[in-house]
N, C-alpha and C. Protein backbone atom coordinates (compact mmCIF):
# COMPACT_ATOMS: atom_id res chain seq x y z
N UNK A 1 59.92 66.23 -31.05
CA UNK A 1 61.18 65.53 -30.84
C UNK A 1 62.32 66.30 -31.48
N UNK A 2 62.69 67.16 -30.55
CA UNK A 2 64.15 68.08 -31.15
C UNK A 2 65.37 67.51 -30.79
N UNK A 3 65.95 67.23 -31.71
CA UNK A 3 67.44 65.85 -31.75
C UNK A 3 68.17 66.66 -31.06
N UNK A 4 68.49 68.38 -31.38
CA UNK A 4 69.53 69.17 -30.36
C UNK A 4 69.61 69.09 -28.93
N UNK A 5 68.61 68.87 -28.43
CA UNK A 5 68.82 68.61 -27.20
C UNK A 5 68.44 67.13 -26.56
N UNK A 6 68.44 66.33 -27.62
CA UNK A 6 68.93 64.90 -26.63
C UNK A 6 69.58 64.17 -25.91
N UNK A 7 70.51 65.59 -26.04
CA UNK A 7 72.07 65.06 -24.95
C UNK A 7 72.22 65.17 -23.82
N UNK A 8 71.10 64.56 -22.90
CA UNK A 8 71.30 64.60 -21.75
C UNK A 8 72.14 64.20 -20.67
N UNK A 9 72.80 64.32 -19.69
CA UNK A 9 73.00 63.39 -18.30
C UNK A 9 72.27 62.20 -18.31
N UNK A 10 72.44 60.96 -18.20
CA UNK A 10 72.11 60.09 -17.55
C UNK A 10 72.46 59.62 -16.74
N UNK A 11 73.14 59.67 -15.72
CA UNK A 11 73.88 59.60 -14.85
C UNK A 11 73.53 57.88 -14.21
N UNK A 12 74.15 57.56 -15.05
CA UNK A 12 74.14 55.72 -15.10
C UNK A 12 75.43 55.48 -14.42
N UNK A 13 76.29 55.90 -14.49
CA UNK A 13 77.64 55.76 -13.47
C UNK A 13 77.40 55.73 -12.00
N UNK A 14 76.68 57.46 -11.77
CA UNK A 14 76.49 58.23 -10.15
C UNK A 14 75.17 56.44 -10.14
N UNK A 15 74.28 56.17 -11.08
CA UNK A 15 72.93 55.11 -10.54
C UNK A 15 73.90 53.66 -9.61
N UNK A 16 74.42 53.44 -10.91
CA UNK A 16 75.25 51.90 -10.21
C UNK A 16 76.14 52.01 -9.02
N UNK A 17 76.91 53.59 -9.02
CA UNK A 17 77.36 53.60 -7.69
C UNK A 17 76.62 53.21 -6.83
N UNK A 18 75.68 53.97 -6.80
CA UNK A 18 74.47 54.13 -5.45
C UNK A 18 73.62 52.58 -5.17
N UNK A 19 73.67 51.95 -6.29
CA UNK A 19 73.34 50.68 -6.19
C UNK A 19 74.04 49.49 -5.47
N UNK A 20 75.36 49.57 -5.69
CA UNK A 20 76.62 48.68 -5.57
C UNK A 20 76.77 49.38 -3.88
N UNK A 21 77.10 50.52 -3.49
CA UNK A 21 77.64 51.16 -2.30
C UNK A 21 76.57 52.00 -1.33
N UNK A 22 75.29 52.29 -1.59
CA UNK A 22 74.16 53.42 -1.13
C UNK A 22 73.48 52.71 -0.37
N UNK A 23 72.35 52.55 -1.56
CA UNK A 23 71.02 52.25 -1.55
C UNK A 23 70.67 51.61 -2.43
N UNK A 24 70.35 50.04 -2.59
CA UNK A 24 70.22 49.28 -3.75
C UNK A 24 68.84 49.49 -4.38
N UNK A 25 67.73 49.59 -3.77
CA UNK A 25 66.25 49.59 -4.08
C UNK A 25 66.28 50.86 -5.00
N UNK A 26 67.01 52.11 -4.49
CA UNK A 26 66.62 53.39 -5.15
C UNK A 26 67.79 53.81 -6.46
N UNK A 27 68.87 52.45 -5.96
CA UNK A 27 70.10 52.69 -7.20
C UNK A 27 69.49 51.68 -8.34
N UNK A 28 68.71 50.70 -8.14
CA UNK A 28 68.40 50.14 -8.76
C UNK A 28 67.57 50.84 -9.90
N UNK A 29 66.15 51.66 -9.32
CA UNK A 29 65.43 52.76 -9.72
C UNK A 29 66.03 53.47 -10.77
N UNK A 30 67.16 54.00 -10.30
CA UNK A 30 67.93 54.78 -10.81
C UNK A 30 68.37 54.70 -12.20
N UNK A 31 69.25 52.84 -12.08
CA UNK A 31 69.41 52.96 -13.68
C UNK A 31 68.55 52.50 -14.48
N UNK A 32 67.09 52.13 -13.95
CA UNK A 32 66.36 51.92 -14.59
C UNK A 32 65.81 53.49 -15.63
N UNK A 33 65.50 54.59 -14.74
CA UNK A 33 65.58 55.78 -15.02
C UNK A 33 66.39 56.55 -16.04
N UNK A 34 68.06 55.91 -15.94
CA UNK A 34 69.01 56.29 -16.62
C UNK A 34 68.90 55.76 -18.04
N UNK A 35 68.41 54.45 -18.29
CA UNK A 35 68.39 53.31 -19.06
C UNK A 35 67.26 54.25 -20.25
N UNK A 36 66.68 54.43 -19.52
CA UNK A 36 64.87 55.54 -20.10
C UNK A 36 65.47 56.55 -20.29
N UNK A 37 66.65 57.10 -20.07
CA UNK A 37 67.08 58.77 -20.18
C UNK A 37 68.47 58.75 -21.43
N UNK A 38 68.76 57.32 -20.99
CA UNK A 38 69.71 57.01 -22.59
C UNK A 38 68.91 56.76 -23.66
N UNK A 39 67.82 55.98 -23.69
CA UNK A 39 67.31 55.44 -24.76
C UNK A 39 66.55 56.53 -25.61
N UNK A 40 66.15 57.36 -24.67
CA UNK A 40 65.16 58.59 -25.21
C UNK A 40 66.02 59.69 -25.99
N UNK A 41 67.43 59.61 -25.54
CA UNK A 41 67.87 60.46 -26.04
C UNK A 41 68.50 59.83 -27.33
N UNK A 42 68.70 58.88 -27.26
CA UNK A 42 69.00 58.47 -28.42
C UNK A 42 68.29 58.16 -29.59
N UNK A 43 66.67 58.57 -29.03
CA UNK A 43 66.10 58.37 -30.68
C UNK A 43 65.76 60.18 -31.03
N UNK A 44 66.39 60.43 -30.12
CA UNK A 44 65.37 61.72 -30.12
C UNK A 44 64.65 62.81 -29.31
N UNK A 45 64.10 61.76 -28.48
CA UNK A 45 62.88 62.43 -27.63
C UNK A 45 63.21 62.84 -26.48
N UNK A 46 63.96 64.56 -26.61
CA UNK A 46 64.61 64.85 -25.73
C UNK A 46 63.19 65.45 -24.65
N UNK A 47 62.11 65.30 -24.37
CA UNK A 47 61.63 65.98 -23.56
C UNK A 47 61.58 64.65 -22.30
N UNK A 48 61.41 63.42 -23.36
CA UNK A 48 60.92 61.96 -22.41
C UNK A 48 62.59 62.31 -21.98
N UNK A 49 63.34 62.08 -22.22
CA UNK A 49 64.82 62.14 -21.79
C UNK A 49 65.63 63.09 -20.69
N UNK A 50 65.11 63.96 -21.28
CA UNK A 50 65.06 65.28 -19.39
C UNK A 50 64.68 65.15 -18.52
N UNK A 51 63.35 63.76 -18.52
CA UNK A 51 62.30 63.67 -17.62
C UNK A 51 62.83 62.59 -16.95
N UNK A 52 63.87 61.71 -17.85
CA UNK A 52 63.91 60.44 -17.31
C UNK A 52 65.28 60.67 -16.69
N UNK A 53 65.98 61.80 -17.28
CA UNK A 53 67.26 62.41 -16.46
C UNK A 53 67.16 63.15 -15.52
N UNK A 54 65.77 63.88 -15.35
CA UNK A 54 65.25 64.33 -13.73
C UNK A 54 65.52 63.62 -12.45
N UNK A 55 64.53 62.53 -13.12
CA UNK A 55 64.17 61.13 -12.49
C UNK A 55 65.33 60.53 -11.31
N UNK A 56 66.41 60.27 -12.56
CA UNK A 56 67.43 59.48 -12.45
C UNK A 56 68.06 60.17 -11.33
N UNK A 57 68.40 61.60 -11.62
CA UNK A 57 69.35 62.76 -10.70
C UNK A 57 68.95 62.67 -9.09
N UNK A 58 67.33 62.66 -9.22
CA UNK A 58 66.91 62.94 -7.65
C UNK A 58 66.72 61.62 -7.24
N UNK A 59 66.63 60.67 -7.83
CA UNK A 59 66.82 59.07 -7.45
C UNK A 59 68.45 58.82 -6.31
N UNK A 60 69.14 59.16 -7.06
CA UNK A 60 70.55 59.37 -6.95
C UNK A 60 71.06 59.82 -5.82
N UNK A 61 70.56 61.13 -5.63
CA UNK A 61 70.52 62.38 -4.27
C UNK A 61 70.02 61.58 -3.15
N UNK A 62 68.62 61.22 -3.28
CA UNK A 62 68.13 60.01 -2.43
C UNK A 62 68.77 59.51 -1.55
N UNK A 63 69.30 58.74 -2.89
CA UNK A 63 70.16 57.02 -2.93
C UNK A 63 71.32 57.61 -1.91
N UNK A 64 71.76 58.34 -2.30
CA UNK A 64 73.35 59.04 -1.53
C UNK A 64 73.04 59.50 -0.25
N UNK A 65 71.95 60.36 -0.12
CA UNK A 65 71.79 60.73 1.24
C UNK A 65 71.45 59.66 1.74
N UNK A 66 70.12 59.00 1.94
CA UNK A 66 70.40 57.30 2.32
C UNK A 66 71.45 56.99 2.99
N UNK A 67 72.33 56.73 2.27
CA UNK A 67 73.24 55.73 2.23
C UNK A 67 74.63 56.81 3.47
N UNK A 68 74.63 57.60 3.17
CA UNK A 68 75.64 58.66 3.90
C UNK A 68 74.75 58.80 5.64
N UNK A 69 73.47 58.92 5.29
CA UNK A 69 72.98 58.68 7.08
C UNK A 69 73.02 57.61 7.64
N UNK A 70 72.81 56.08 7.13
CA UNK A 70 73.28 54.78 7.08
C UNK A 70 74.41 54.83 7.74
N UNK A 71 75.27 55.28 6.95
CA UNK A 71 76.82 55.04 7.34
C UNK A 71 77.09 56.01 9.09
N UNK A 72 76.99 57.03 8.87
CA UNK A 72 76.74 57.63 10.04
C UNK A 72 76.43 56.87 11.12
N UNK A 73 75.12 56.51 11.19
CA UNK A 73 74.32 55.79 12.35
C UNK A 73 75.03 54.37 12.69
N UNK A 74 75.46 53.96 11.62
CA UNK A 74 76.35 52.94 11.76
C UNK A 74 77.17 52.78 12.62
N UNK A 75 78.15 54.25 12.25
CA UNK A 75 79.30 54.19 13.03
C UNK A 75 79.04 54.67 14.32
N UNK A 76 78.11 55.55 14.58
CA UNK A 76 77.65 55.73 16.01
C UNK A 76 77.31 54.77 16.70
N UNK A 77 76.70 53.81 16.48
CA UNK A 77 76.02 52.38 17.02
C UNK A 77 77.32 51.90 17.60
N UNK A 78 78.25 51.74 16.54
CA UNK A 78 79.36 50.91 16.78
C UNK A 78 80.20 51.60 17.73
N UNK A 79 80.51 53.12 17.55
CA UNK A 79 81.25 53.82 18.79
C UNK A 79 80.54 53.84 20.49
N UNK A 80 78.61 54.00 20.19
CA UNK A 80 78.24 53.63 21.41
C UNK A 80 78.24 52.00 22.15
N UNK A 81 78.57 51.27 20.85
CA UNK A 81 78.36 49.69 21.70
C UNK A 81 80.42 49.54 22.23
N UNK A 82 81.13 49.99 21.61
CA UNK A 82 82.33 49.83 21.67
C UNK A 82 82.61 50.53 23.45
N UNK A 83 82.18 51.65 23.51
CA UNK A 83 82.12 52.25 25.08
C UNK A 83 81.50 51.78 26.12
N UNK A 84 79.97 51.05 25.38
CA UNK A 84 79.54 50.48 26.72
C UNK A 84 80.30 49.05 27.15
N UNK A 85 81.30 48.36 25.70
CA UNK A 85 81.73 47.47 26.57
C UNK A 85 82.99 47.66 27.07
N UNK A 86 83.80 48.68 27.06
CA UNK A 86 84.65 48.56 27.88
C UNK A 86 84.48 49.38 29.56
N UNK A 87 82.99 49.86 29.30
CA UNK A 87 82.77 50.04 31.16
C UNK A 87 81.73 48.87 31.64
């Protein structure tokens, strides 16, 4: 347990975004991950804390891509139903 590097990213901000606006199941994940990547670093245990800031990061990426093809398909749906009803 080397205290110098307990300062990880937790990226608990980018988690709740992705929760609130993404992907809730995997933003949820996320700050659970983040929650494990703060706590670790705060006693210490920067290796559990890298791991849980791994975690958290590609949770995130996920969550975002998710949520960005979502939106996409969305709006396609809506541009193809919008054309078929005006023919």
């Amino acid at each position: 347990m080397d205290g110098s590097h307990a300062n990880v990213n937790n990226y608990l901000g980018w988690s709740i975004f992705n929760t609130l606006c993404c992907c809730l199941p995997l933003g949820v994940a996320a700050i659970i991950y983040s929650c494990r990547a703060k706590d670790a670093a705060a006693i210490g245990d920067s290796t559990r804390a890298q791991e849980a800031s791994r975690t958290a990061k590609i949770l995130n990426i996920v969550g975002l891509t998710l949520g960005i093809i979502l939106i996409i398909i969305v709006i396609v749906i809506q541009v193809v139903a919008r054309k078929n009803l005006q023919h």
